[in-house]
N, C-alpha and C. Protein backbone atom coordinates (compact mmCIF):
# COMPACT_ATOMS: atom_id res chain seq x y z
N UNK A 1 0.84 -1.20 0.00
CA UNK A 1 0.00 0.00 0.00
C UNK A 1 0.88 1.25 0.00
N UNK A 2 0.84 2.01 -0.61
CA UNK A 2 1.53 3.51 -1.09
C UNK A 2 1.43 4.36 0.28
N UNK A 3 1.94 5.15 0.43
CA UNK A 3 1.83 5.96 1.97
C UNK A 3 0.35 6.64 1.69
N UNK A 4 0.44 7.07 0.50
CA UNK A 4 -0.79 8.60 0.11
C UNK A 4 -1.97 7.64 0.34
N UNK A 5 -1.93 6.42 0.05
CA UNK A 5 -3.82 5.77 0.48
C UNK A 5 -3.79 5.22 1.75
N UNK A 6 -2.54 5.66 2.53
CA UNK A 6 -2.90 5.45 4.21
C UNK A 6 -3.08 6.51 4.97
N UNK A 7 -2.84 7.96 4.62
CA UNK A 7 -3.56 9.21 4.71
C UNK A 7 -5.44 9.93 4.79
N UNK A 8 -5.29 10.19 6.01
CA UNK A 8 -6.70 10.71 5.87
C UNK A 8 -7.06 11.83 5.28
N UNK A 9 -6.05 12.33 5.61
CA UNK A 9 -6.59 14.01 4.69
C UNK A 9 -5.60 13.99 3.20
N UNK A 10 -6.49 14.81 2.26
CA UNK A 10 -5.21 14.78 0.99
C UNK A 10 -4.38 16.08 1.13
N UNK A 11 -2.80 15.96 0.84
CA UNK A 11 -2.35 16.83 1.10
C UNK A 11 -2.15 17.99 -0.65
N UNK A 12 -1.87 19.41 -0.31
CA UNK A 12 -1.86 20.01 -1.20
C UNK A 12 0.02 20.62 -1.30
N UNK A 13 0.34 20.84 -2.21
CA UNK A 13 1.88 20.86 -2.34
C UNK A 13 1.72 22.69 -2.41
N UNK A 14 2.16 22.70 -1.39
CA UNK A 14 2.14 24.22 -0.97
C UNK A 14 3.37 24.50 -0.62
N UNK A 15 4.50 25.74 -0.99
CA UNK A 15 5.44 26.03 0.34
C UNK A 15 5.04 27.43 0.77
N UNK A 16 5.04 27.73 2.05
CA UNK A 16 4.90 28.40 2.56
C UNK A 16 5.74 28.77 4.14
N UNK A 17 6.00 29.60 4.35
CA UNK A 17 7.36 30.15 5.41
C UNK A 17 6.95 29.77 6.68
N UNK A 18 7.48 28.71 6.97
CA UNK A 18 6.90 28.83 8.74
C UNK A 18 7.61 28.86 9.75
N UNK A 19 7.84 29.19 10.85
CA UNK A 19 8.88 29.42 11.72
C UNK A 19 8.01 28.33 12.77
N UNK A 20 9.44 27.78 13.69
CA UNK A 20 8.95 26.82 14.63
C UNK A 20 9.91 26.75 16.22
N UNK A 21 9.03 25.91 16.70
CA UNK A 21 10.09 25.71 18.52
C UNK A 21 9.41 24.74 18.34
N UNK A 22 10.48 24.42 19.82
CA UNK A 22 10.14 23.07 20.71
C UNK A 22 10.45 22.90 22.03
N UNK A 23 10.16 22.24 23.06
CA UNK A 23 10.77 21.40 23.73
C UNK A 23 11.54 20.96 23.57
N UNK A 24 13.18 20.55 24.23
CA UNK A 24 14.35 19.11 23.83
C UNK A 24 13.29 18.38 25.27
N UNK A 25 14.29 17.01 25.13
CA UNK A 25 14.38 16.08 26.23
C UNK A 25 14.02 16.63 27.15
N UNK A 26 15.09 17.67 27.34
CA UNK A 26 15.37 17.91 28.96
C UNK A 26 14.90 19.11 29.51
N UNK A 27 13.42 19.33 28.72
CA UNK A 27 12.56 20.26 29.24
C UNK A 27 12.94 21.95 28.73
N UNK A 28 14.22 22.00 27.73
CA UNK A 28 14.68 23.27 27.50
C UNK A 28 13.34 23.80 25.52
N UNK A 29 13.82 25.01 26.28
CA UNK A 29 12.62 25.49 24.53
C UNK A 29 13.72 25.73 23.66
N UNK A 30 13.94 25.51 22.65
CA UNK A 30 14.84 25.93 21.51
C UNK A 30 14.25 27.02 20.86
N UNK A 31 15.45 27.43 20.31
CA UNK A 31 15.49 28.74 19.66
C UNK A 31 13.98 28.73 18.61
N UNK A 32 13.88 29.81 17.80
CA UNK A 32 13.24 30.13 16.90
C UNK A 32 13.81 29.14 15.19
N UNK A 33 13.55 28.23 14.61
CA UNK A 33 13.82 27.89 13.45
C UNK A 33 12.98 28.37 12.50
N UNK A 34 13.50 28.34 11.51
CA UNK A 34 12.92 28.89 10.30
C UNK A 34 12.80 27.55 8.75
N UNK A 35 11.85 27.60 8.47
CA UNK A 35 11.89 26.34 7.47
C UNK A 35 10.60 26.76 6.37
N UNK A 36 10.45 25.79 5.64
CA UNK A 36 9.71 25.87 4.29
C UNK A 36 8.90 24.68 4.28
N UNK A 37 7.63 24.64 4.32
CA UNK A 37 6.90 23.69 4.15
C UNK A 37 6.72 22.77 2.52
N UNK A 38 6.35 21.84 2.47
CA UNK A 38 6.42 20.79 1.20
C UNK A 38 5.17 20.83 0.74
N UNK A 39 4.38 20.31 1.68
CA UNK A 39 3.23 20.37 1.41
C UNK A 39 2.18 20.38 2.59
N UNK A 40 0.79 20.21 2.71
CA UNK A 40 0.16 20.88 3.82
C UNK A 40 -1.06 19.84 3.59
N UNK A 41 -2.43 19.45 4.53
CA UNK A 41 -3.68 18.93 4.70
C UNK A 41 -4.03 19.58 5.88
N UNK A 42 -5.61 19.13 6.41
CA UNK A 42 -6.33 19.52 7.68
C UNK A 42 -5.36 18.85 8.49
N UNK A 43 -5.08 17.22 8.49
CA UNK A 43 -4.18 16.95 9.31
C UNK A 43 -2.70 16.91 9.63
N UNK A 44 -1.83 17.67 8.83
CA UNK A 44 -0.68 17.75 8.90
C UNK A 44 0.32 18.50 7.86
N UNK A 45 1.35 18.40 8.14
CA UNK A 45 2.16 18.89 6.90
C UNK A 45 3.57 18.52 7.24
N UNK A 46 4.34 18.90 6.05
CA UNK A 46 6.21 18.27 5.70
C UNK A 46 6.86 19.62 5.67
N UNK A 47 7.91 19.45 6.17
CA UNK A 47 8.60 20.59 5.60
C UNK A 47 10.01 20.02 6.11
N UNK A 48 11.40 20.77 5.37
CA UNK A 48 12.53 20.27 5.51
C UNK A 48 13.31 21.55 6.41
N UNK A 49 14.39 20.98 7.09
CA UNK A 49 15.16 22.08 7.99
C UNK A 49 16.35 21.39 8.12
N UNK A 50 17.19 22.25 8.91
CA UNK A 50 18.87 21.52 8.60
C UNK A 50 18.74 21.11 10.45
N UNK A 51 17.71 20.85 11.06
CA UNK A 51 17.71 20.72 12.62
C UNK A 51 17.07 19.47 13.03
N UNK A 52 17.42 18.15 13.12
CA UNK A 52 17.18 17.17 13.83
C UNK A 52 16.50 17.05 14.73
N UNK A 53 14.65 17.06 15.09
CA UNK A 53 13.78 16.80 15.82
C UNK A 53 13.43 15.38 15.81
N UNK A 54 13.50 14.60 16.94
CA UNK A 54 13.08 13.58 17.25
C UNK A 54 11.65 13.20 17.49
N UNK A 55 11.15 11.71 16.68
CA UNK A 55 9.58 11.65 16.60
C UNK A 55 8.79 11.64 18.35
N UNK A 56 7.62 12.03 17.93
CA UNK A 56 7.34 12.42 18.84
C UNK A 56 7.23 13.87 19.68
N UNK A 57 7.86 14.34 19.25
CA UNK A 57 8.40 15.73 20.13
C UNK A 57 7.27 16.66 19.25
N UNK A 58 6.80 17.55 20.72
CA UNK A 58 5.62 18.07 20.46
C UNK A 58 5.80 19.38 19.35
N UNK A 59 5.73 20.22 18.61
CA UNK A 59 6.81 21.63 17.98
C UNK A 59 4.96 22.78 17.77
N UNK A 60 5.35 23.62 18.10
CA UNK A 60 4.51 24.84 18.05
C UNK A 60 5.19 25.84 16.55
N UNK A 61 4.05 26.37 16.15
CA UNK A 61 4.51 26.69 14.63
C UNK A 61 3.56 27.88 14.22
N UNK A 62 4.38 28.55 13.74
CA UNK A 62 3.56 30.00 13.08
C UNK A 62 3.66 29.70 11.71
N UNK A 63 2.63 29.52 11.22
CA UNK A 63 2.58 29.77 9.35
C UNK A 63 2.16 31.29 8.90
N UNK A 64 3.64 31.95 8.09
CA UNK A 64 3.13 33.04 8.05
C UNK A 64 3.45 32.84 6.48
N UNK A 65 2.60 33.23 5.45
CA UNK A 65 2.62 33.72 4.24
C UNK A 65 1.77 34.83 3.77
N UNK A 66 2.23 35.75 3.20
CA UNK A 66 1.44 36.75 3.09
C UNK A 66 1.62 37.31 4.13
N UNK A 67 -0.14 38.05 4.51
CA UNK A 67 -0.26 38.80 5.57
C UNK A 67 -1.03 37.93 6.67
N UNK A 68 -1.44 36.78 5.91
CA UNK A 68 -2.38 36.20 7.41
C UNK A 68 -1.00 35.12 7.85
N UNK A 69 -1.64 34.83 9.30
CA UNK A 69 -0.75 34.15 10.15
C UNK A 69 -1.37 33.26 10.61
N UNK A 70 -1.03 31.93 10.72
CA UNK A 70 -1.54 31.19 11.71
C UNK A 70 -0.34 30.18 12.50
N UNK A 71 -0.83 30.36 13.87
CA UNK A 71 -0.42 29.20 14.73
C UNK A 71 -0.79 28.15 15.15
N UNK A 72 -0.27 27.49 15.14
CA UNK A 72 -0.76 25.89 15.36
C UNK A 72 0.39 24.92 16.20
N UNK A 73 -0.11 23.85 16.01
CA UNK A 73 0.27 23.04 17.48
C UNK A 73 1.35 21.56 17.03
N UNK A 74 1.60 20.77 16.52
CA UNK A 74 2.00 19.96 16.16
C UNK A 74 2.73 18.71 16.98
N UNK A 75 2.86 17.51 16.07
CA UNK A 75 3.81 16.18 16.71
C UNK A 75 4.72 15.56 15.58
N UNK A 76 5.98 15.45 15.89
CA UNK A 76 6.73 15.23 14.33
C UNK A 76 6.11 13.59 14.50
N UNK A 77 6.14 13.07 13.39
CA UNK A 77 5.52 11.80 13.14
C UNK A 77 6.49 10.72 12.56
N UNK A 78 7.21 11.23 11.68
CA UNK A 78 8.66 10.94 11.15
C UNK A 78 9.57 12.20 10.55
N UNK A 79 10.72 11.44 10.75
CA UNK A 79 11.85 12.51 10.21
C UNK A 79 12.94 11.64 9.48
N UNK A 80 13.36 12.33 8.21
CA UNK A 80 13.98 11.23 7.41
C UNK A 80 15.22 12.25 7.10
N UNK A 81 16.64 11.66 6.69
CA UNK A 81 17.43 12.72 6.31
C UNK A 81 17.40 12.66 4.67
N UNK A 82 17.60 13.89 4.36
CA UNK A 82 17.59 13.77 3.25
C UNK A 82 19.47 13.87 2.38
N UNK A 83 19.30 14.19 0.73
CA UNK A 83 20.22 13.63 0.39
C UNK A 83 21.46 14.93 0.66
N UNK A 84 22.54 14.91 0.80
CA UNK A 84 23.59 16.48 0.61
C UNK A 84 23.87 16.75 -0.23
N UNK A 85 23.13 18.23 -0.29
CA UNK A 85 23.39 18.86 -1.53
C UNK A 85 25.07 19.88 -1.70
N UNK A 86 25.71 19.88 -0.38
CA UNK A 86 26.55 20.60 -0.28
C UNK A 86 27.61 19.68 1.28
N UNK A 87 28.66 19.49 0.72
CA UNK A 87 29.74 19.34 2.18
C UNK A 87 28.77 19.56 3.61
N UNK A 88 28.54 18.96 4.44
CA UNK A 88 28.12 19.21 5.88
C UNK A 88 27.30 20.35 6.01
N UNK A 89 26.34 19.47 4.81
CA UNK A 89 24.79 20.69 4.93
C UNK A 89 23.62 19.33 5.17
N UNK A 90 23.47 19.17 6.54
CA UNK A 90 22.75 17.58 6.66
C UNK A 90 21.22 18.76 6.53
N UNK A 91 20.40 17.86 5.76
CA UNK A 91 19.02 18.63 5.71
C UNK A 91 18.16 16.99 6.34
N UNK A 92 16.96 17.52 6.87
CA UNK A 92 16.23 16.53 7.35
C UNK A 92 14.57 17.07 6.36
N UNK A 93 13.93 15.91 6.20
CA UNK A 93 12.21 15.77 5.63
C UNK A 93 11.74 15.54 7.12
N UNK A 94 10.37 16.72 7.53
CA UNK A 94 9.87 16.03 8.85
C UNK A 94 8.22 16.00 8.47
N UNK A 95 7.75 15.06 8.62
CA UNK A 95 6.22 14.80 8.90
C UNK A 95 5.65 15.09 10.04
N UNK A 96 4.71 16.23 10.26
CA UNK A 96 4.01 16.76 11.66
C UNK A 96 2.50 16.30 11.22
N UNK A 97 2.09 16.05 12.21
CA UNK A 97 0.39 15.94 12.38
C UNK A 97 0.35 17.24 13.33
N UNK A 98 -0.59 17.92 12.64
CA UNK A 98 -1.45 18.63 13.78
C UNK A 98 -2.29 18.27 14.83
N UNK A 99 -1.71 18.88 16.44
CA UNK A 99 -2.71 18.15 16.85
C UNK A 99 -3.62 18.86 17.96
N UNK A 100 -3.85 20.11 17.43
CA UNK A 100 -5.18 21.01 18.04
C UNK A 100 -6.04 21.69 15.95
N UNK A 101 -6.50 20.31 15.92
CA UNK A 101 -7.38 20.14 14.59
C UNK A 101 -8.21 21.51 14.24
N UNK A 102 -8.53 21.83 15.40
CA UNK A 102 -9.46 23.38 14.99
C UNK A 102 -8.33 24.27 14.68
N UNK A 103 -7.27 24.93 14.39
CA UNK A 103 -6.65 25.26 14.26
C UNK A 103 -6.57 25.40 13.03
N UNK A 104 -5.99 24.21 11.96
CA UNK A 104 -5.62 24.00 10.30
C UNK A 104 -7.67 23.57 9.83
N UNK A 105 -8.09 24.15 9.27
CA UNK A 105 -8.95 23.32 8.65
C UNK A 105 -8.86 23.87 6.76
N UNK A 106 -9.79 23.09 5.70
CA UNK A 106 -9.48 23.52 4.44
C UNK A 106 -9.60 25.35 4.33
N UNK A 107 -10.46 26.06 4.93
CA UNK A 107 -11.30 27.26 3.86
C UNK A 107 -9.35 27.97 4.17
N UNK A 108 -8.74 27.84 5.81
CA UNK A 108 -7.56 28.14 6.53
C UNK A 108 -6.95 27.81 5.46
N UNK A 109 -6.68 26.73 4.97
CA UNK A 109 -5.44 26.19 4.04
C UNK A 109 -5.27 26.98 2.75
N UNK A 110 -7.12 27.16 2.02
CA UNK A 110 -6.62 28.04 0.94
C UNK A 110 -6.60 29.59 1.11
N UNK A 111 -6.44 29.93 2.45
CA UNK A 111 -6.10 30.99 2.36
C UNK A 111 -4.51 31.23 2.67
N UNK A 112 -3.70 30.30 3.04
CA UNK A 112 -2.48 30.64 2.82
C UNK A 112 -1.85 30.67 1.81
């Protein structure tokens, strides 16, 4: 079975600028990251960053494109590395589910 027909929501191939945090382990908040989303659904979205988040770990996220903003809540689901495009430029693919659902819904999505 293909990943896309084990998906509940369909995703739309959007990038759009989103900045993020987290929690580590040991209860500390990390800085502000900055990344680019892949693509987006009601329940989740991808985006790649050069910062190693472990599954599970909860990440809070501002989607800002344009002028509207939204924040939302998230859980990375998987994280895969991807290939180097440059000497000791490790980039990672991360899969988040959203998981305060009222937050992302469609009319939200096409307005980013």
């Amino acid at each position: 079975m293909d990943k896309l027909e084990k998906r509940k929501h369909s995703r739309l191939a959007k990038f759009l600028y989103v900045q993020y945090t987290y929690f580590t382990k040991y209860n500390y908040l990390t800085k502000i990251f900055e990344a680019v989303t892949k693509d987006i659904s009601t329940g989740g979205l991808s985006f790649s960053t050069k910062h190693f988040i472990p599954e599970k770990t909860k990440v809070s996220l501002l989607l800002s494109p344009k002028e509207v903003k939204q924040k939302t809540h998230g859980e990375v689901v998987w994280i895969h590395k991807s290939k180097k495009l440059f000497k000791n430029n490790e980039q990672y693919n991360v899969g988040l589910k959203f998981t305060q659902a009222k937050d992302i819904d469609e009319e939200k999505i096409a307005r980013l």
